[in-house]
Protein backbone atom coordinates (compact mmCIF):
# COMPACT_ATOMS: atom_id res chain seq x y z
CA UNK A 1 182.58 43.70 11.71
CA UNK A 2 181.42 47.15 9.84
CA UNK A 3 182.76 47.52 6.16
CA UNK A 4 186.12 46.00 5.34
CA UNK A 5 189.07 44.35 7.56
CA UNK A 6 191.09 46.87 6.64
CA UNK A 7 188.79 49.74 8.46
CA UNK A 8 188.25 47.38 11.22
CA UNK A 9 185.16 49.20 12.85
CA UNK A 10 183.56 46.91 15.66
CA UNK A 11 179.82 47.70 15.97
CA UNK A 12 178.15 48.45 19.29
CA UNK A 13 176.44 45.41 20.99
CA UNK A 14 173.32 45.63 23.30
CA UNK A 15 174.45 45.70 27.10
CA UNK A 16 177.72 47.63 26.10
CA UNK A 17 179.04 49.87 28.44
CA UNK A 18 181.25 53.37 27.91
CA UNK A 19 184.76 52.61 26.61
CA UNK A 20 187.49 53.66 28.79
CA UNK A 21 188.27 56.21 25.36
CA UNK A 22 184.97 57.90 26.01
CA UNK A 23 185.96 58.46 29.54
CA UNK A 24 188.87 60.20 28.63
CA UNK A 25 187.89 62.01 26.18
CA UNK A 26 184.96 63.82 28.47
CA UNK A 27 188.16 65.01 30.44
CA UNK A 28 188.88 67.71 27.54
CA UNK A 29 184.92 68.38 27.81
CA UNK A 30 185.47 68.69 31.95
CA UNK A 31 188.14 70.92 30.94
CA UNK A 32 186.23 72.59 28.91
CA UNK A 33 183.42 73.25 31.05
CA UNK A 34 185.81 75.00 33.63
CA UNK A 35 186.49 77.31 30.82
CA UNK A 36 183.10 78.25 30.01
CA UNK A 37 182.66 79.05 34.15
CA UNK A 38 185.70 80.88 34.22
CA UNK A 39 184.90 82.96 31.13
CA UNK A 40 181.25 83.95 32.55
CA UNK A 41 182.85 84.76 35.57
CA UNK A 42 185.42 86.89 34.19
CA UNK A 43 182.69 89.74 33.34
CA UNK A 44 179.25 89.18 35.22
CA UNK A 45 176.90 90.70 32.47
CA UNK A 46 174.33 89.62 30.83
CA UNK A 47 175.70 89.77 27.52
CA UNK A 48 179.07 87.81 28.95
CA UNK A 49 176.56 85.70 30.21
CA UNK A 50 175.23 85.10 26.40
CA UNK A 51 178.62 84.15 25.16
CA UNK A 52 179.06 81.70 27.60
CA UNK A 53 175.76 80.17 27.04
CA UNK A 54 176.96 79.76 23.58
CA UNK A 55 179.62 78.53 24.15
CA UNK A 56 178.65 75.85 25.96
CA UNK A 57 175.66 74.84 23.58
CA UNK A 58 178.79 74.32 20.99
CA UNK A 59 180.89 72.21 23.32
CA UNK A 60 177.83 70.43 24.07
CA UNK A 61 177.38 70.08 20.23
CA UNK A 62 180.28 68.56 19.43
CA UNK A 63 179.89 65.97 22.50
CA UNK A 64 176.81 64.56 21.70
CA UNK A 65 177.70 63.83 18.16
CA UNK A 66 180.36 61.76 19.40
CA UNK A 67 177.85 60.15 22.16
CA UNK A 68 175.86 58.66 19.16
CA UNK A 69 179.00 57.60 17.00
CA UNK A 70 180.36 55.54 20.21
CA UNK A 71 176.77 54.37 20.77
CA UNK A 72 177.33 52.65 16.45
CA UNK A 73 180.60 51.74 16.80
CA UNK A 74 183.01 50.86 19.58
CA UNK A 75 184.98 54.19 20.21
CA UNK A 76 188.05 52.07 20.96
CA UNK A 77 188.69 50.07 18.36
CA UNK A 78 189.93 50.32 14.63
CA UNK A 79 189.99 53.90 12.96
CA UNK A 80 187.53 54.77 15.25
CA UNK A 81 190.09 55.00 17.78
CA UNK A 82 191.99 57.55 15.61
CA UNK A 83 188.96 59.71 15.15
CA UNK A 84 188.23 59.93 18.78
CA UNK A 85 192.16 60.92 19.19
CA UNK A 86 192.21 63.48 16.38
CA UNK A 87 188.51 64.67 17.49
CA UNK A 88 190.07 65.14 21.28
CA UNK A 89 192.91 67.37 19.63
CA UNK A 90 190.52 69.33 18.12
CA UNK A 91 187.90 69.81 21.27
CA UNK A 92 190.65 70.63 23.58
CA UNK A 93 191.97 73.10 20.91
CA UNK A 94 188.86 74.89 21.10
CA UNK A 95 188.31 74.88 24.68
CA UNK A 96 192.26 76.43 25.22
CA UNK A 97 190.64 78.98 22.78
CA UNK A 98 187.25 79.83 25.01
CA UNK A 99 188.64 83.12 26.31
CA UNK A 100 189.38 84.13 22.79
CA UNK A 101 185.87 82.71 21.19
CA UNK A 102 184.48 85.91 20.76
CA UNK A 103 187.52 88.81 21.18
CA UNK A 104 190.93 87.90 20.21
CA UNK A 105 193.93 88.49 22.59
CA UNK A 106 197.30 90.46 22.08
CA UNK A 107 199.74 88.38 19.86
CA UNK A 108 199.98 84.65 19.05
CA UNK A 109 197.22 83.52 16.14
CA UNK A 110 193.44 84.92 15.39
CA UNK A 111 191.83 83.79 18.53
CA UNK A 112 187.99 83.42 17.16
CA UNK A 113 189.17 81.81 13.86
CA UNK A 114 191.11 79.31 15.86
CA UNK A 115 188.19 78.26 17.65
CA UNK A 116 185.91 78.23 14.63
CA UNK A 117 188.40 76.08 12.84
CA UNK A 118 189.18 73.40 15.76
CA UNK A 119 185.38 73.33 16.06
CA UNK A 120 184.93 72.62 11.97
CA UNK A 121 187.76 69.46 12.51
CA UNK A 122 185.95 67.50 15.01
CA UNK A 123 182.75 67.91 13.37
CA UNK A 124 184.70 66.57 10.20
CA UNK A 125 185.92 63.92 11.96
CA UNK A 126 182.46 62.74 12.96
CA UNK A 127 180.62 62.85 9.47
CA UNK A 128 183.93 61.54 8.08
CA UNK A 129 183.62 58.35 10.65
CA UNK A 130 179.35 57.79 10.16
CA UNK A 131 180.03 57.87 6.20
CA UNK A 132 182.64 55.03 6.21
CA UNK A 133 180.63 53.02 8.81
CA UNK A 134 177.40 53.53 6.74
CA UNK A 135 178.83 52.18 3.83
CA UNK A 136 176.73 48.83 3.63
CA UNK A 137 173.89 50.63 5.30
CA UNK A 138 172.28 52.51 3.12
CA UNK A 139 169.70 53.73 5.30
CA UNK A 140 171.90 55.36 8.01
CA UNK A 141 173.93 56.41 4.64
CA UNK A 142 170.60 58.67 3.30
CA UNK A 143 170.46 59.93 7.04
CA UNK A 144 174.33 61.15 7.38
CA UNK A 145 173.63 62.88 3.96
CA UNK A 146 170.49 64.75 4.69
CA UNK A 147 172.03 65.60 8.39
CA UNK A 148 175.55 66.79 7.08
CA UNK A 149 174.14 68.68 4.56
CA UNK A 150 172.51 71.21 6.77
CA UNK A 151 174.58 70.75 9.89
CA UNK A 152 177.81 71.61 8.30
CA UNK A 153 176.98 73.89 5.79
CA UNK A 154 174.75 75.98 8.42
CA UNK A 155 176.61 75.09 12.32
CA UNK A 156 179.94 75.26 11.22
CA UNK A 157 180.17 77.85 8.12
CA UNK A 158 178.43 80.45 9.82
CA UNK A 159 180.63 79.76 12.94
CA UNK A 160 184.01 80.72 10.61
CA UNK A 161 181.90 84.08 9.02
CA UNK A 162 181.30 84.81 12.57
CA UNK A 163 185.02 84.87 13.33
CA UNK A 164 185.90 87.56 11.23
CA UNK A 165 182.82 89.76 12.75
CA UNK A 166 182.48 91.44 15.89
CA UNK A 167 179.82 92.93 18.26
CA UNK A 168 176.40 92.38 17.87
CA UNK A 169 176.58 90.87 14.03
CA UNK A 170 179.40 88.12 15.39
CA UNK A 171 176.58 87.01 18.48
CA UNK A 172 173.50 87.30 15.54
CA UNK A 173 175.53 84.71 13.85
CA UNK A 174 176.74 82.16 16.86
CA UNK A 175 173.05 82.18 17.50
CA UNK A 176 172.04 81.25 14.08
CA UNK A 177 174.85 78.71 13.61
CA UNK A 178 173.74 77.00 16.79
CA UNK A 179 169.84 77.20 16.61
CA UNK A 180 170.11 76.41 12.45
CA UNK A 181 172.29 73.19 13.71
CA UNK A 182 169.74 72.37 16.49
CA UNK A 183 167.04 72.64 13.88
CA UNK A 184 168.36 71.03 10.92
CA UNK A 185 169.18 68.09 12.93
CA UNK A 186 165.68 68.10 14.56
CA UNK A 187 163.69 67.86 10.87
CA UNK A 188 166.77 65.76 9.12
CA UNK A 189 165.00 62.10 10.36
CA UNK A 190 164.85 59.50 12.64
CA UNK A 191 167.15 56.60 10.72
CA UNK A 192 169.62 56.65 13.24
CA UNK A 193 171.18 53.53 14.99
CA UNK A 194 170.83 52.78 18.62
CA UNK A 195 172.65 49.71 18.97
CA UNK A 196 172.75 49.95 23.26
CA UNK A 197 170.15 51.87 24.86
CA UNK A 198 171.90 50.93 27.91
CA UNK A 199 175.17 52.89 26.84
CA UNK A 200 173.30 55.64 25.59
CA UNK A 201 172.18 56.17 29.12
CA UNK A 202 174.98 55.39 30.96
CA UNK A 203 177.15 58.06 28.70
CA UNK A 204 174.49 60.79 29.00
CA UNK A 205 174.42 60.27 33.07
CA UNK A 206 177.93 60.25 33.13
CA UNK A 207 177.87 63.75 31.50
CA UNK A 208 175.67 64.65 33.99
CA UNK A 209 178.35 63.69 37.12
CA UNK A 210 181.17 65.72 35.12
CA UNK A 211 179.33 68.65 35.28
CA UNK A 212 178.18 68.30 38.94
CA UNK A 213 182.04 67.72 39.53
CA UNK A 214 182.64 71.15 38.04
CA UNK A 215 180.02 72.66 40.94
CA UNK A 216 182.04 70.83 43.17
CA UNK A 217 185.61 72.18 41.62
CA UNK A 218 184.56 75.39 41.82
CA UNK A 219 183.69 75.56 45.12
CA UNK A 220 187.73 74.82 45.70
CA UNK A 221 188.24 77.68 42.94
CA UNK A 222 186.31 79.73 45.13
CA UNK A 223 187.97 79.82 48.11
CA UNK A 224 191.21 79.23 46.72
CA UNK A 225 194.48 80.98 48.85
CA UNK A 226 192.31 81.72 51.67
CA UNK A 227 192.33 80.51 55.00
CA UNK A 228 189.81 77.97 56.09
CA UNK A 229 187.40 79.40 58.35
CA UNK A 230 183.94 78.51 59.81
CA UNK A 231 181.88 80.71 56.80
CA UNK A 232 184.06 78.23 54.16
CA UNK A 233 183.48 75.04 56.18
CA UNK A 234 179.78 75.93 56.20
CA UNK A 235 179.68 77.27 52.46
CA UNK A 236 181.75 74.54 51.02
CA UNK A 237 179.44 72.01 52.86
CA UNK A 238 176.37 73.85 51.65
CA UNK A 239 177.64 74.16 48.29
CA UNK A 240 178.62 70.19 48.10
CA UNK A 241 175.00 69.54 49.61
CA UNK A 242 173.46 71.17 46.80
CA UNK A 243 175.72 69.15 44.12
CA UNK A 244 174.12 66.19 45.99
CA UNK A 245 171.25 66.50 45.94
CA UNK A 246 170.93 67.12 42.02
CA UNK A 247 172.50 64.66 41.66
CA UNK A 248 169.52 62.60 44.12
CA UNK A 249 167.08 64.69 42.07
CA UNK A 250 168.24 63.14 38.74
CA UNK A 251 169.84 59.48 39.36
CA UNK A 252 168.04 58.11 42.17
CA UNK A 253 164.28 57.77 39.82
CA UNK A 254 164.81 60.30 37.02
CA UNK A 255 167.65 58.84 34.95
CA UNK A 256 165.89 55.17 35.60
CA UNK A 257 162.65 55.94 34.12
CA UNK A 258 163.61 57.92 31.13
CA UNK A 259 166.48 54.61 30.46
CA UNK A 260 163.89 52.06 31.43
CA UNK A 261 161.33 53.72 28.65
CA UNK A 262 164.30 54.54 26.27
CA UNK A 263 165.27 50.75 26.53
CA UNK A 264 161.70 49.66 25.71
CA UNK A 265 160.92 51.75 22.39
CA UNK A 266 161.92 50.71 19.04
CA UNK A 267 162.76 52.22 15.86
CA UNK A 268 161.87 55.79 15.38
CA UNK A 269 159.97 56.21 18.70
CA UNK A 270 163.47 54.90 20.18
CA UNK A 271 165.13 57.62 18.19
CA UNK A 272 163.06 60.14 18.92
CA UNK A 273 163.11 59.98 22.79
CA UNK A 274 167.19 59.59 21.98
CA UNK A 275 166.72 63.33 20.30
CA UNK A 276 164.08 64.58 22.55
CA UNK A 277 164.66 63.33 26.23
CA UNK A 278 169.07 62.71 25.88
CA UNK A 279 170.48 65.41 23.24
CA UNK A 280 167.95 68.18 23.79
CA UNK A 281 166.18 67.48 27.04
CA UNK A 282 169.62 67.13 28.75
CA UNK A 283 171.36 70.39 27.76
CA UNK A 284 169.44 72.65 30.08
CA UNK A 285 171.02 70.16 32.78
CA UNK A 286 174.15 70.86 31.94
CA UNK A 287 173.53 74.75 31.76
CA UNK A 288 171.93 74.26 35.15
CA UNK A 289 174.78 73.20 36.86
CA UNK A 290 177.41 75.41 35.01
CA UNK A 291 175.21 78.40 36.17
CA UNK A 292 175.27 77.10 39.44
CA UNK A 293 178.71 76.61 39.31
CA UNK A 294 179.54 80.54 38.72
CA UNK A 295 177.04 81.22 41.62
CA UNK A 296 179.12 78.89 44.13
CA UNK A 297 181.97 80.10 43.16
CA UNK A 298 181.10 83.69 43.80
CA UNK A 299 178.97 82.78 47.14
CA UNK A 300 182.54 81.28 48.81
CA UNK A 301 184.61 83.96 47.48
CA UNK A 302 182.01 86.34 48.97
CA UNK A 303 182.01 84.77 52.44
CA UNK A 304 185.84 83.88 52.35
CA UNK A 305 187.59 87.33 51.59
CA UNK A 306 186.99 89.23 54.39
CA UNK A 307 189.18 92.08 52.68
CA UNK A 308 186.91 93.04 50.62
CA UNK A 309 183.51 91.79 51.76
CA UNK A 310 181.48 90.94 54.76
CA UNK A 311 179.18 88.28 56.03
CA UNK A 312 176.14 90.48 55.65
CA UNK A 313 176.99 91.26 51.77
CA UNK A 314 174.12 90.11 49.01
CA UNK A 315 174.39 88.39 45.79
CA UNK A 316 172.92 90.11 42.97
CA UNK A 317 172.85 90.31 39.00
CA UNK A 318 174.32 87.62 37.07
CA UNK A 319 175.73 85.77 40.04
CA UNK A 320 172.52 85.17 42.11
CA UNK A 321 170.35 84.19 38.95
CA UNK A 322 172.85 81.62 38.69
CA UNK A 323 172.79 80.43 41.99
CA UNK A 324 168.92 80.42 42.15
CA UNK A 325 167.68 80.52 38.45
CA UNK A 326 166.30 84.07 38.00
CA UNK A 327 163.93 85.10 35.06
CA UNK A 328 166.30 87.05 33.61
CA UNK A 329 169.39 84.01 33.37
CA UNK A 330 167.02 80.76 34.08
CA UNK A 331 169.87 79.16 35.29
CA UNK A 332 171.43 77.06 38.01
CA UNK A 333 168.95 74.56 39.78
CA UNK A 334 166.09 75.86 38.36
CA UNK A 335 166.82 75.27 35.26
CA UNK A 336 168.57 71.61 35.89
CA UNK A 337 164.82 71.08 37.57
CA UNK A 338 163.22 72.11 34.70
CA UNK A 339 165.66 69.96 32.51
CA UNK A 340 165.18 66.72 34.09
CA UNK A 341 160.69 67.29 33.98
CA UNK A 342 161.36 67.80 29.92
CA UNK A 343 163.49 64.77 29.72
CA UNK A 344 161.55 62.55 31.95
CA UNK A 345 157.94 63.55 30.53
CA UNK A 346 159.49 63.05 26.83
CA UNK A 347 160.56 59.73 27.68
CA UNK A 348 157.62 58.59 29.88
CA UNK A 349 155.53 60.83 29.86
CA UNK A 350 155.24 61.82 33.07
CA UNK A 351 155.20 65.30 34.45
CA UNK A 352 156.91 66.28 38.08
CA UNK A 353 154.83 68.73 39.04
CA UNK A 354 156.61 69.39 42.60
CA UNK A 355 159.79 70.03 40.48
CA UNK A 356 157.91 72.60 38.59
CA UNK A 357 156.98 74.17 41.87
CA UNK A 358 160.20 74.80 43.25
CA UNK A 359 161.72 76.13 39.91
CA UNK A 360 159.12 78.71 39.83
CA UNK A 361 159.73 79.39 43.60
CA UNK A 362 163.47 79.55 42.99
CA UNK A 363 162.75 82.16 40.57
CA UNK A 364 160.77 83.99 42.37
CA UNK A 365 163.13 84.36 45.21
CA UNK A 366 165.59 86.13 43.07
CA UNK A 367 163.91 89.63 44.63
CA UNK A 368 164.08 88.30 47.94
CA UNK A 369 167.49 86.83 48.13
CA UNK A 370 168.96 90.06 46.83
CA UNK A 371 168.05 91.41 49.81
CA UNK A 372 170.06 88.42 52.00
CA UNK A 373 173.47 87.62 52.90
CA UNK A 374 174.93 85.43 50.06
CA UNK A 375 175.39 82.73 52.63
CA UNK A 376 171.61 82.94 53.40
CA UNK A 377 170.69 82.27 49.60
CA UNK A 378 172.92 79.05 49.88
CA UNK A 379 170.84 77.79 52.40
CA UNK A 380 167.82 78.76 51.28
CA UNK A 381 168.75 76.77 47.97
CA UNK A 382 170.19 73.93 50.05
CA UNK A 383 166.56 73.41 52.29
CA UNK A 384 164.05 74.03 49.44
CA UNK A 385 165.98 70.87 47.32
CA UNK A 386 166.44 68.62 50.49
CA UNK A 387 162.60 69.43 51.22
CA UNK A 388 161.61 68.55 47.20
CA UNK A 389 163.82 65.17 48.02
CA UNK A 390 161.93 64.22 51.01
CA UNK A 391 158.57 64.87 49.66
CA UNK A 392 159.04 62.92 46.86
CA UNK A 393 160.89 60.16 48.94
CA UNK A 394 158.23 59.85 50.75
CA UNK A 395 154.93 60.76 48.55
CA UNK A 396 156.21 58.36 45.47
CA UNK A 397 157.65 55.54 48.21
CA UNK A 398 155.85 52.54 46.34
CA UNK A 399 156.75 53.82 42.56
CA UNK A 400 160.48 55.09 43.89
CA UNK A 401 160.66 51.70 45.10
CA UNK A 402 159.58 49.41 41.94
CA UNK A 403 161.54 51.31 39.63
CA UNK A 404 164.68 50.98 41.41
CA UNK A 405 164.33 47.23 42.70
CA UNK A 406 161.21 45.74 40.25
């Protein structure tokens, strides 16, 4: 038991697995994610694109500081159940508030402030939890300090100054709150607790499957109110392909080897790979497949609604840079590619060179694919990730083989 009877926090144990709490509260972050797709799809430009991007890295702030509180203390028990409540009400606050992040809407309260504010609560909640579990631990105690110090004064303060800004000064200052909070927390230390490497992994793979269910949701989104015809059936099935085989491209070796070195390290190396390979490495995942999710969205709606487009019409812009992962948005698989060689090689050190490959080659198809029906991009995408998967199915057969079974 952590500090007094009266607190009642239950530590973490190794070979603990996510509390049915975390679950649910990744459903306001699922929920959340659908409003970051919805907002970059509201406006494809790139500096629409921007704000969602940043939006995003917040929401993605905010989860993984509760992905390392659950990993100290059991996320269901004690007061720590009444943080993760009151931190839920805070997150899903601020996601209801996405479409007013940045502008605020007609009536009702001060849309960016609102956000800003919801935002400064959960963080609260979070440093408020770590200092009464560190009480008797005055290790994790000095790091809390030398973390909160920066990371609220500098993510969260110049989030609320933002609020009251606009145009280019308001995105000059999300940028700085995020990258300052990114930072700070990068230099603060390494006397962090892992008490489960095992949960640690499990929650930041089961991140990973919420956003490839948004890909999947807005393929639905896409289409939605039209009738089915064979250009959905084949798009949707494309589009679900895709989804699957990221997900191949990350769980079936990927997300082992990065656990199975995780699980072996100890003390700060075990932290750092925590930092480097989980809360850093992973984000550009989870850009990845949000990008990708805006591109799906548009590809069905593109071959669905045959009032206002054909079969022969071309992505282009913002939407086929995330469907592909152009230069000028490195997003959608391209990115997730890229995202799973960082976290792999700084976890095992290991570098996927054939995943490099096609990212650049994804890329580089942006000029091309322009020039193609969007339905041809989608398959294109679809047969240049089923040929990585089969190459390195059957290149790395022995190694694919003892890491999963050994």
């Amino acid at each position: 038991m952590i500090g007094t009877r009266r607190t009642r926090f239950r530590p973490v144990t190794e070979g603990a697995s996510v509390t049915q709490l975390e679950l649910f509260f990744d459903l306001v972050i699922v929920f959340a994610f659908t409003m970051v797709t919805d907002l970059a799809a509201h406006e494809t430009t790139a500096a629409n694109a921007l704000r969602a991007v940043l939006v995003l890295a917040l929401m993605w702030w905010l989860w993984i500081a509760y992905s390392w509180l659950g990993n100290v203390v059991r996320a269901d028990e004690g007061l720590a159940r009444i943080g993760m409540f009151v931190a839920m009400g805070g997150a899903f606050l601020a996601a209801l508030t996405i479409p007013e992040a940045f502008h605020d809407l007609p009536g009702g309260w001060f849309g960016p402030l609102v956000f800003a504010i919801a935002y400064l609560i959960v963080r609260l909640v979070h440093v408020a939890i770590f200092w009464m579990i560190s009480a008797e631990d005055s290790q994790l105690r000095g790091q809390l300090l030398r973390w909160a110090f920066g990371s609220i004064t500098v993510g969260t303060a110049l989030l609320v100054i933002a609020a009251m800004t606009d145009g280019l000064v308001q995105i000059v200052l999300w940028i700085a709150a995020i990258a300052g909070d990114m930072l700070w927390t990068w230099v603060a230390g390494t006397d962090w607790r892992i008490n489960s490497a095992k949960h640690f992994a499990e929650r930041y793979g089961l991140i990973v499957i919420v956003a490839l269910g948004e890909s999947i949701v807005s393929i639905g989104i896409g289409v939605a109110g039209l009738p089915i015809s064979w250009p959905i059936a084949l798009g949707s099935m494309l589009g679900l392909a895709v989804s699957g085989l990221l997900w191949w491209l990350y769980f079936d070796v990927a997300a082992l080897s990065i656990e199975h070195a995780f699980a072996h390290a100890k003390g700060a190396q075990q932290i750092k790979i925590a930092q480097n390979s989980y809360t850093y490495g992973h984000f550009p995942m989870i850009v990845g497949v949000i990008a990708l999710s805006l591109g799906l969205k548009k590809v069905l709606y593109y071959v669905g609604d045959s009032s206002h487009h054909t079969l022969t019409d071309a992505l282009y812009g913002i939407p086929l840079a995330a469907l592909l992962g152009g230069p000028a948005l490195l997003g959608g698989p391209a990115l997730f590619l890229l995202g799973v060689v960082v976290a792999k090689y700084a976890a095992a050190k290991t570098v996927s060179i054939g995943r490099i490959v096609v990212a650049v080659l994804l890329c580089a198809l942006i000029p091309v694919a322009a020039n193609l029906p969007a339905l041809a991009s989608l398959v294109i995408l679809c047969a240049l990730l089923a040929g990585l998967v089969i190459w390195e199915t059957v290149r790395y057969a022995r190694p694919r083989d003892e890491i999963r079974h050994a």
